[in-house]
N, C-alpha and C. Protein backbone atom coordinates (compact mmCIF):
# COMPACT_ATOMS: atom_id res chain seq x y z
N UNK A 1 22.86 35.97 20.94
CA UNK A 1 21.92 34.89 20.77
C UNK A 1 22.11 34.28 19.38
N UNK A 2 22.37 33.04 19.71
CA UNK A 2 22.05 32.05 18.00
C UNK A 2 20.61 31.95 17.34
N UNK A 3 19.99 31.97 16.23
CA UNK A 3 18.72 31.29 16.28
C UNK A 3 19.39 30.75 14.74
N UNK A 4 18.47 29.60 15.10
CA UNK A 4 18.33 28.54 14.19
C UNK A 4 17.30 28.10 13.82
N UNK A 5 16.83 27.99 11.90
CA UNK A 5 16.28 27.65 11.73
C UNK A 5 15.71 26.32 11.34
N UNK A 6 15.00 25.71 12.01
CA UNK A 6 14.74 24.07 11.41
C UNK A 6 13.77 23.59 10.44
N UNK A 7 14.06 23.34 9.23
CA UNK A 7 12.98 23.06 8.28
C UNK A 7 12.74 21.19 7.91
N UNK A 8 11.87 21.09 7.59
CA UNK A 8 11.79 19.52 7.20
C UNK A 8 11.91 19.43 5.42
N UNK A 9 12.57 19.11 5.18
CA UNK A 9 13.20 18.59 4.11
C UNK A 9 13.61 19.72 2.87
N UNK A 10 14.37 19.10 1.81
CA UNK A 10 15.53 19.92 1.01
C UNK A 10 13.91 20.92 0.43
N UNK A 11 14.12 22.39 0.16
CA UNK A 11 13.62 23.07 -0.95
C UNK A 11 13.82 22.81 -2.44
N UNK A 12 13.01 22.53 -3.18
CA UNK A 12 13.15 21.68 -4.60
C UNK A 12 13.01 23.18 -5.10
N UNK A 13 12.81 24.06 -5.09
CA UNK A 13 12.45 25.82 -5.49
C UNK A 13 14.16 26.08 -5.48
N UNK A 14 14.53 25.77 -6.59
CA UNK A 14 15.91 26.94 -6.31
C UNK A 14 15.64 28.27 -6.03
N UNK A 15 14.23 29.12 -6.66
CA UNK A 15 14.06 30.49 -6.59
C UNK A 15 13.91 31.10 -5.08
N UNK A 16 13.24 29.90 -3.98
CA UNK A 16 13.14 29.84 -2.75
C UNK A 16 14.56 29.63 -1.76
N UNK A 17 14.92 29.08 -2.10
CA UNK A 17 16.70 28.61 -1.74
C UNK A 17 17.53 29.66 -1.67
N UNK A 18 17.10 30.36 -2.98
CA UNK A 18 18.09 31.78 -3.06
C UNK A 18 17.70 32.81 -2.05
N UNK A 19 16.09 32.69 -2.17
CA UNK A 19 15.90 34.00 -1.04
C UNK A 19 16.40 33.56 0.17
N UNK A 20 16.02 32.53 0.82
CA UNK A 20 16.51 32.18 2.62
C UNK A 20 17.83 32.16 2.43
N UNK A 21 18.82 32.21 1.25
CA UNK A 21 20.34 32.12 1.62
C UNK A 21 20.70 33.53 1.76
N UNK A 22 20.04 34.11 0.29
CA UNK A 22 19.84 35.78 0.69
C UNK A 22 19.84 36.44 2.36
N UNK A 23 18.63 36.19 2.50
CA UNK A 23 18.26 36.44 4.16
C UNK A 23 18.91 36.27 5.13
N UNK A 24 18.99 35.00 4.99
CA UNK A 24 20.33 34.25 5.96
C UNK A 24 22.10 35.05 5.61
N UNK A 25 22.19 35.61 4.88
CA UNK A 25 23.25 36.16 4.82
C UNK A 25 23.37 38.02 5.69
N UNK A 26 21.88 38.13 5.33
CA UNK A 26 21.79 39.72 6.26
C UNK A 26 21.68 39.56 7.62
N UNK A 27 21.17 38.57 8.06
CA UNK A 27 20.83 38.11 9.13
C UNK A 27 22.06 37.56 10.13
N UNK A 28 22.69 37.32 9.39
CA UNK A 28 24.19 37.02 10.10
C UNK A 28 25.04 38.26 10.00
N UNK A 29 24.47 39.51 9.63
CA UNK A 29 25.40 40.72 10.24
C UNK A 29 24.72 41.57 11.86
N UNK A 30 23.60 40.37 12.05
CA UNK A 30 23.15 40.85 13.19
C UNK A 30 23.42 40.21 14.40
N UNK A 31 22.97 38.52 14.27
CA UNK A 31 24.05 37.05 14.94
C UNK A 31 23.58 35.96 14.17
N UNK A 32 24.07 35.27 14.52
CA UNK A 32 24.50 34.39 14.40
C UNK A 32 23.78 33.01 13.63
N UNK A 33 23.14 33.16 12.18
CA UNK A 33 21.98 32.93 11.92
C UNK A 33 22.09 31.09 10.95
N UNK A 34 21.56 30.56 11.62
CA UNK A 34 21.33 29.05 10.52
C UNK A 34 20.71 28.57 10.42
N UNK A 35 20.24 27.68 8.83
CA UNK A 35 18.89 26.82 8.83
C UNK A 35 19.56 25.89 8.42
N UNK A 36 18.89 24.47 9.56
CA UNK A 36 19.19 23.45 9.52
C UNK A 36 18.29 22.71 8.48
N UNK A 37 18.53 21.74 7.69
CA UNK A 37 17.47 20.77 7.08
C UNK A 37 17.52 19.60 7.56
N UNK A 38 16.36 18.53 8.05
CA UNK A 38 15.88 17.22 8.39
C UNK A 38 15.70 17.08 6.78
N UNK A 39 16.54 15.49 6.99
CA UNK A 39 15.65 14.92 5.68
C UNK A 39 14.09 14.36 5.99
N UNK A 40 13.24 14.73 4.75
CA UNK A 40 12.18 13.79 4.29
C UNK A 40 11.76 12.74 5.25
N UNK A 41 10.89 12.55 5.87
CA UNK A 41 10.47 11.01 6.16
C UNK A 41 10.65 10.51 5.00
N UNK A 42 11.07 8.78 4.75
CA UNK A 42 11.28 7.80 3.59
C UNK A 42 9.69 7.18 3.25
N UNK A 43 9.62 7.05 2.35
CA UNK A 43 8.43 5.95 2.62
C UNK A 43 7.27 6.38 2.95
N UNK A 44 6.13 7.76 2.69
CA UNK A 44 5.52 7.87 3.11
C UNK A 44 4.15 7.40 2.48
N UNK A 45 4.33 7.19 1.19
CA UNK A 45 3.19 6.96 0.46
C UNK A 45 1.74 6.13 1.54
N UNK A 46 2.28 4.81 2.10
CA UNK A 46 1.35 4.81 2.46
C UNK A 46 1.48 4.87 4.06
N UNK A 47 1.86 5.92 4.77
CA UNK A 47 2.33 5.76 6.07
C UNK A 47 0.72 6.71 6.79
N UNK A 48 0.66 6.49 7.45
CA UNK A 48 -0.57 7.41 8.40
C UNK A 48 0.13 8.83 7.89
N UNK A 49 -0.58 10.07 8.65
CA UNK A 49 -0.05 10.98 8.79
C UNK A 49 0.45 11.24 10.29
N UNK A 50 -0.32 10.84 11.49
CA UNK A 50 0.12 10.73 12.87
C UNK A 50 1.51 9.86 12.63
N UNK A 51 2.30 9.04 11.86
CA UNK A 51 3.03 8.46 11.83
C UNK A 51 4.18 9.20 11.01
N UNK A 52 4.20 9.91 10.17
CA UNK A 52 4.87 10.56 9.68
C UNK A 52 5.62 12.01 10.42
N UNK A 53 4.26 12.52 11.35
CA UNK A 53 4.60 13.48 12.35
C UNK A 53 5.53 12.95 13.15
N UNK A 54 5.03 11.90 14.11
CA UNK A 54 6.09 11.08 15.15
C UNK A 54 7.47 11.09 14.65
N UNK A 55 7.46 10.53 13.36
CA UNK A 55 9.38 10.64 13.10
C UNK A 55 10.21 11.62 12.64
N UNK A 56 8.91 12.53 12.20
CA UNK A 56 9.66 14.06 12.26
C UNK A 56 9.83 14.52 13.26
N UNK A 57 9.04 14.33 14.57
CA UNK A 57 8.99 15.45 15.75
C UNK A 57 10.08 14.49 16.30
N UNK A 58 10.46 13.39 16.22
CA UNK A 58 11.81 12.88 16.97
C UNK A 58 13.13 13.30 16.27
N UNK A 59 13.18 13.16 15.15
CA UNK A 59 13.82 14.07 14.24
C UNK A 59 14.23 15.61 14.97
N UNK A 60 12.97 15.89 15.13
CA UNK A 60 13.10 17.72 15.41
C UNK A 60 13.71 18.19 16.85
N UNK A 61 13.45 16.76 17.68
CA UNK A 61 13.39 16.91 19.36
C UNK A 61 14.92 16.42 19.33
N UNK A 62 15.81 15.72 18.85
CA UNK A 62 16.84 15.29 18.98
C UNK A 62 17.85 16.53 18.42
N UNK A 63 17.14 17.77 17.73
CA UNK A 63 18.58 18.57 17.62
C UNK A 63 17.92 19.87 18.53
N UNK A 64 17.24 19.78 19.86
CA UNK A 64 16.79 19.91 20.59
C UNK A 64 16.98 20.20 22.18
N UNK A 65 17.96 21.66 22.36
CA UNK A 65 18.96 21.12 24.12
C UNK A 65 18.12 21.52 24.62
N UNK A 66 18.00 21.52 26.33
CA UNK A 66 17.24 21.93 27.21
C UNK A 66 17.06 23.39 27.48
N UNK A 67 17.91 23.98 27.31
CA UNK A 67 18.45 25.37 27.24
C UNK A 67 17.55 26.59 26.29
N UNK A 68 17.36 25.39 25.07
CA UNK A 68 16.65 26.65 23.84
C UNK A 68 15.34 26.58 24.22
N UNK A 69 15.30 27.92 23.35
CA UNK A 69 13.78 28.75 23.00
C UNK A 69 13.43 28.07 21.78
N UNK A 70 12.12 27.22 22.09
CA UNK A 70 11.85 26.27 20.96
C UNK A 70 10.57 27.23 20.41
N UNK A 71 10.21 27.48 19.28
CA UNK A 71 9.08 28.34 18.65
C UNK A 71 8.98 27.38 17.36
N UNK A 72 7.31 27.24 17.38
CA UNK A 72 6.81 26.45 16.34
C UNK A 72 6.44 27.63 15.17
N UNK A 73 5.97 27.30 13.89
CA UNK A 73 5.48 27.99 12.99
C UNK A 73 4.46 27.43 12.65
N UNK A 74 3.22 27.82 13.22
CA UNK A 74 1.96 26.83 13.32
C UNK A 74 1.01 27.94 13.00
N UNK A 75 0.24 27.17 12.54
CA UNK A 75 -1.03 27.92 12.08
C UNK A 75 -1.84 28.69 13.11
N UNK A 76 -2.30 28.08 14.00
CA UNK A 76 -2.78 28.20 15.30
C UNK A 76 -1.96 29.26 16.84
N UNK A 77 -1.16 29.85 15.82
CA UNK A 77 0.00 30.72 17.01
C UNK A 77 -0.54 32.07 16.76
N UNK A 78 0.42 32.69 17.58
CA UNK A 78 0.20 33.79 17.51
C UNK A 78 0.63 34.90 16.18
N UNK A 79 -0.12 35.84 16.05
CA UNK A 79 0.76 36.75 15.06
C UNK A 79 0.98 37.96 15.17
N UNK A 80 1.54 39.01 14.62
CA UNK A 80 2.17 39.74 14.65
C UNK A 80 2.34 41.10 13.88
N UNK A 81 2.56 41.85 14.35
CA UNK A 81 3.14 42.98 12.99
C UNK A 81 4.27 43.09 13.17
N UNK A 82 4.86 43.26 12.03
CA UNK A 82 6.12 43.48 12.08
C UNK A 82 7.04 44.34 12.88
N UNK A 83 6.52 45.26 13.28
CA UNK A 83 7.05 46.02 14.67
C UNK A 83 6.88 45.11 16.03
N UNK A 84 6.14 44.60 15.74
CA UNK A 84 5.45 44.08 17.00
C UNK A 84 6.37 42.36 17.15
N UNK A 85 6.66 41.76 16.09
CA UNK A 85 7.57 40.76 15.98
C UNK A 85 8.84 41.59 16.23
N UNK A 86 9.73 42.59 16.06
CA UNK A 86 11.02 43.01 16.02
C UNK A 86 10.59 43.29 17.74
N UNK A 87 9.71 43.23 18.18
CA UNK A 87 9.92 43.54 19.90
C UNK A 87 10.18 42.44 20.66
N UNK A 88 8.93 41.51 20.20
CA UNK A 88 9.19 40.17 20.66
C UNK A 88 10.89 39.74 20.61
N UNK A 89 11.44 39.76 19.70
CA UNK A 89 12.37 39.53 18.87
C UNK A 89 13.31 40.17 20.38
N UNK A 90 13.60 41.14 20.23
CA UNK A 90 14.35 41.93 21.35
C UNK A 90 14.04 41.72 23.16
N UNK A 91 13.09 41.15 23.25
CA UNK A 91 12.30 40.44 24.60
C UNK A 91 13.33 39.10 24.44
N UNK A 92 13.50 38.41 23.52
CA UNK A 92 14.08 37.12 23.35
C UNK A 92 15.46 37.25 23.68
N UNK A 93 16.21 38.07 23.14
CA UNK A 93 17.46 38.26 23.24
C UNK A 93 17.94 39.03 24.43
N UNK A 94 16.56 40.04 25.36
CA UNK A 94 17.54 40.36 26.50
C UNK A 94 17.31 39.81 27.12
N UNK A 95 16.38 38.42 26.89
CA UNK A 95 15.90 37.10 28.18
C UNK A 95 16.93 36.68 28.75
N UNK A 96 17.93 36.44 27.68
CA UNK A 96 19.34 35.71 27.99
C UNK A 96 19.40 34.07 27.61
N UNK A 97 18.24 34.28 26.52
CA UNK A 97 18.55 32.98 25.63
C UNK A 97 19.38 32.93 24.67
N UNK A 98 20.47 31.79 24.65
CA UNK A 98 21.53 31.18 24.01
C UNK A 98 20.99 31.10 22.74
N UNK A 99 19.83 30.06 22.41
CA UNK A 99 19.82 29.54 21.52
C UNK A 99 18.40 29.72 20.66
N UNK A 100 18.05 30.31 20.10
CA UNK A 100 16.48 30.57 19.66
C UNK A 100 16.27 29.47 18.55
N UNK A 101 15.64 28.41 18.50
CA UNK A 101 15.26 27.68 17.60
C UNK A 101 13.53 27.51 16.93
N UNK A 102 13.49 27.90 15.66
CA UNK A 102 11.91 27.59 15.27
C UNK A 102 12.40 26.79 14.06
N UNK A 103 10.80 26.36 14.42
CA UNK A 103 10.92 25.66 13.67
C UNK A 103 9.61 25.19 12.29
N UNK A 104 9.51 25.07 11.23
CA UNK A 104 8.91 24.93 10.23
C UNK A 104 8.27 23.54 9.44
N UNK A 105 7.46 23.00 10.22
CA UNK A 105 6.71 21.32 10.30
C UNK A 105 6.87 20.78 8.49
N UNK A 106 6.64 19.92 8.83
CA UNK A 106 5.97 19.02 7.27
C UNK A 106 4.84 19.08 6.90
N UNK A 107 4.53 18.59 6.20
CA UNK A 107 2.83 19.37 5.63
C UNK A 107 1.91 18.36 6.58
N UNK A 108 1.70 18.22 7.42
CA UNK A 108 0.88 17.49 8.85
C UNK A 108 1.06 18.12 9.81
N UNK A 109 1.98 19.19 9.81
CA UNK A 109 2.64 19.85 11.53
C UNK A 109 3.36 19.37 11.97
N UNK A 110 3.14 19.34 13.52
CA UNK A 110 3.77 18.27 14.62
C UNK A 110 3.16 17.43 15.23
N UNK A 111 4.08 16.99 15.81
CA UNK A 111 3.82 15.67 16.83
C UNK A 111 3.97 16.61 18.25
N UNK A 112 2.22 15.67 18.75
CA UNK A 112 2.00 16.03 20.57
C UNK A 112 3.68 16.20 21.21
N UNK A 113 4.31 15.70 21.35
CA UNK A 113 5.45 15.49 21.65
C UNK A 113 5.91 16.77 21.31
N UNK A 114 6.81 17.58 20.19
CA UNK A 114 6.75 18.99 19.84
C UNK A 114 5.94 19.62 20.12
N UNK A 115 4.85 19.61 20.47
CA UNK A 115 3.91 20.63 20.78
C UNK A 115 4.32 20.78 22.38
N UNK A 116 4.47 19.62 23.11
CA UNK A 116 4.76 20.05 24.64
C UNK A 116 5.75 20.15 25.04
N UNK A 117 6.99 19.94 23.92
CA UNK A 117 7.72 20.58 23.89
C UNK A 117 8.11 22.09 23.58
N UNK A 118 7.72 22.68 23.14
CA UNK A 118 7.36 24.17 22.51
C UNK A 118 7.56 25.07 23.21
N UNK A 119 7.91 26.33 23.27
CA UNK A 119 8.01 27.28 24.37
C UNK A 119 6.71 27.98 23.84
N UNK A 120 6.55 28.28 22.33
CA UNK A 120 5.66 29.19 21.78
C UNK A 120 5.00 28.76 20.66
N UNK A 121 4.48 29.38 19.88
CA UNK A 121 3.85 28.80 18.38
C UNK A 121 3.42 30.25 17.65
N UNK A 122 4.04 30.63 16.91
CA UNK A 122 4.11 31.84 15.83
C UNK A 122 3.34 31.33 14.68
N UNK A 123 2.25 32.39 14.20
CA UNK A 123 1.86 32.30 12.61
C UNK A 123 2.10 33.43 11.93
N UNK A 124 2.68 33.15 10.82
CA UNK A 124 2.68 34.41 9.88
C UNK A 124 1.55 34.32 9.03
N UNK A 125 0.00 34.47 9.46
CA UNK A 125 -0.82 34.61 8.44
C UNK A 125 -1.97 33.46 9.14
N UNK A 126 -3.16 34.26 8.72
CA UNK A 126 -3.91 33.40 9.25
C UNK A 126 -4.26 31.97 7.57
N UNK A 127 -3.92 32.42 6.53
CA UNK A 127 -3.87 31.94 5.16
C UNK A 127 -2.65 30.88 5.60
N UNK A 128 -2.90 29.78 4.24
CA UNK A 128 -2.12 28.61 4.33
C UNK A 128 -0.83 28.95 3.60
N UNK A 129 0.45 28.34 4.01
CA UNK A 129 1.50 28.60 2.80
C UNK A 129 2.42 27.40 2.49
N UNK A 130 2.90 27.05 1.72
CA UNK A 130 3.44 25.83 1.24
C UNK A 130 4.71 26.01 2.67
N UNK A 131 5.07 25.15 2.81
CA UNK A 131 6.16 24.78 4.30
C UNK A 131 7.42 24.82 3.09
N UNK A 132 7.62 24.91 2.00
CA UNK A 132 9.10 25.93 1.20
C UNK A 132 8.36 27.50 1.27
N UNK A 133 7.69 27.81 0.96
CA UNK A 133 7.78 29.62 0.72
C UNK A 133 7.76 29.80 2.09
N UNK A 134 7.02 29.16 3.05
CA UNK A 134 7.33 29.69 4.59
C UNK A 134 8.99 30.34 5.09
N UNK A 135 9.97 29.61 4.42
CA UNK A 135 10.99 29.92 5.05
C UNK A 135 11.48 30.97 4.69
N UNK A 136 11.15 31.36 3.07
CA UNK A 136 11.51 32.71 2.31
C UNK A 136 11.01 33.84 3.28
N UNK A 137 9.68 33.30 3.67
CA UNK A 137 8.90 34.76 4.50
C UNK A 137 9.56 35.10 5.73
N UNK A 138 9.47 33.65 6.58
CA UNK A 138 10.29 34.11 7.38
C UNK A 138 11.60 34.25 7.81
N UNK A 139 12.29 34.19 7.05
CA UNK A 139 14.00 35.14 7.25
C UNK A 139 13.63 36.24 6.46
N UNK A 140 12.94 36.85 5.77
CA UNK A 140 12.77 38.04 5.00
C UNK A 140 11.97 38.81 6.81
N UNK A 141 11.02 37.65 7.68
CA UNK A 141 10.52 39.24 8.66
C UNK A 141 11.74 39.50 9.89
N UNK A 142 12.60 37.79 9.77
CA UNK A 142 13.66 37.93 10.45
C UNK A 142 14.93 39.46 10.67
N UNK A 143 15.26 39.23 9.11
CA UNK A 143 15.51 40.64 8.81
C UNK A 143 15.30 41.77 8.94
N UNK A 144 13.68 42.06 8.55
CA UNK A 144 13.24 42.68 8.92
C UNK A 144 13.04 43.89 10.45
N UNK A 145 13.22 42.74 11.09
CA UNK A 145 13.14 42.56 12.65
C UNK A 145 14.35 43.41 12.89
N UNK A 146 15.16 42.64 12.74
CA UNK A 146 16.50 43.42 12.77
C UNK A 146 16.69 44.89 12.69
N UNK A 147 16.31 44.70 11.31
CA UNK A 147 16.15 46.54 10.73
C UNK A 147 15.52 47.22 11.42
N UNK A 148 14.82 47.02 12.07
CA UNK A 148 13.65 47.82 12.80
C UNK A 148 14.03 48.09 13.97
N UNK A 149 14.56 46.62 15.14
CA UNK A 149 15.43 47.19 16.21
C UNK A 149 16.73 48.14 15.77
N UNK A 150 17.48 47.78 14.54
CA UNK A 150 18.53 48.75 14.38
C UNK A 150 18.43 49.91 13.87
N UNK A 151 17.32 50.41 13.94
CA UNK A 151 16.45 51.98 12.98
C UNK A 151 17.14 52.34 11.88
N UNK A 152 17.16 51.18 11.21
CA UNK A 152 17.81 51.16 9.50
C UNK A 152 16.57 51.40 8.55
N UNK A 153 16.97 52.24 7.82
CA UNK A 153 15.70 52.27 6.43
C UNK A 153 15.11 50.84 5.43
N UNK A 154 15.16 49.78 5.82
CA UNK A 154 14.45 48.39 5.38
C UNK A 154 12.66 48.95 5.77
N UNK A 155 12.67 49.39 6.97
CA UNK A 155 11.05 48.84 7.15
C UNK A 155 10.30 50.27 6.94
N UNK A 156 9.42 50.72 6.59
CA UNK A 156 8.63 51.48 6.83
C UNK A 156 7.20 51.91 7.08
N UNK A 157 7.15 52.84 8.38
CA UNK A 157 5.75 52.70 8.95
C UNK A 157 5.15 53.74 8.80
């Protein structure tokens, strides 16, 4: 299984950058692991926020096949323990999905459109987190995950 991660726009945090490349590098001794970046909506100063969603979630829906496991990172999802994500995690991959894609909104979320598009909606936390440290966390439980299906000493319970 591929999973891919989709974030909306560049991390200005080099200190953040380093960890998801970090992550993303352990994570690819397990498969096949990438985070994609959307640029920025242009122009938002004075744009709605329902309007800013719309051209991200077309943005988000266009690198989007019929095939993948689409998972939001929404406030409103479900959560997890970390054992309990490394199962899910392993449910996904003996489904016989190709392509696992989540994905990580702009500071508005998504657009209706992504949402019914969605297979699922994951929260790490019922607390708010900036949409850059989100990605640090999650390839760090990504990993995690890993370690845990592979009964490697990373996690301990």
């Amino acid at each position: 299984m591929n999973i891919e991660l989709i974030v909306i726009g560049k991390t200005d945090q080099q200190e953040v950058a380093s960890l998801v490349e970090q992550y993303a590098k352990r994570v690819n001794h397990y498969c096949k692991f990438t985070v994609t970046t959307i640029a920025d909506v242009k122009n938002t100063r004075n744009m709605a926020p329902s309007r800013q969603k719309q051209l991200e979630g077309e943005m988000i829906l266009r690198l989007i096949s019929d095939g993948d496991w689409l998972v939001l990172m929404d406030e409103r999802g479900r959560q997890f323990t970390s054992m309990e994500y490394a199962d899910w995690l392993q449910k996904r991959m003996l489904s016989g999905v190709k392509r696992l894609a989540i994905v990580i909104g702009g500071p508005y979320g998504f657009s209706d459109e992504v949402y019914k598009r969605a297979n699922e909606k994951i929260s790490l936390s019922k607390m708010t987190f900036s949409h850059q440290i989100v990605r640090a966390i999650f390839a760090e439980q990504l990993y995690r995950a890993f370690t845990i299906l592979n009964n490697e000493p990373y996690h301990h319970e």
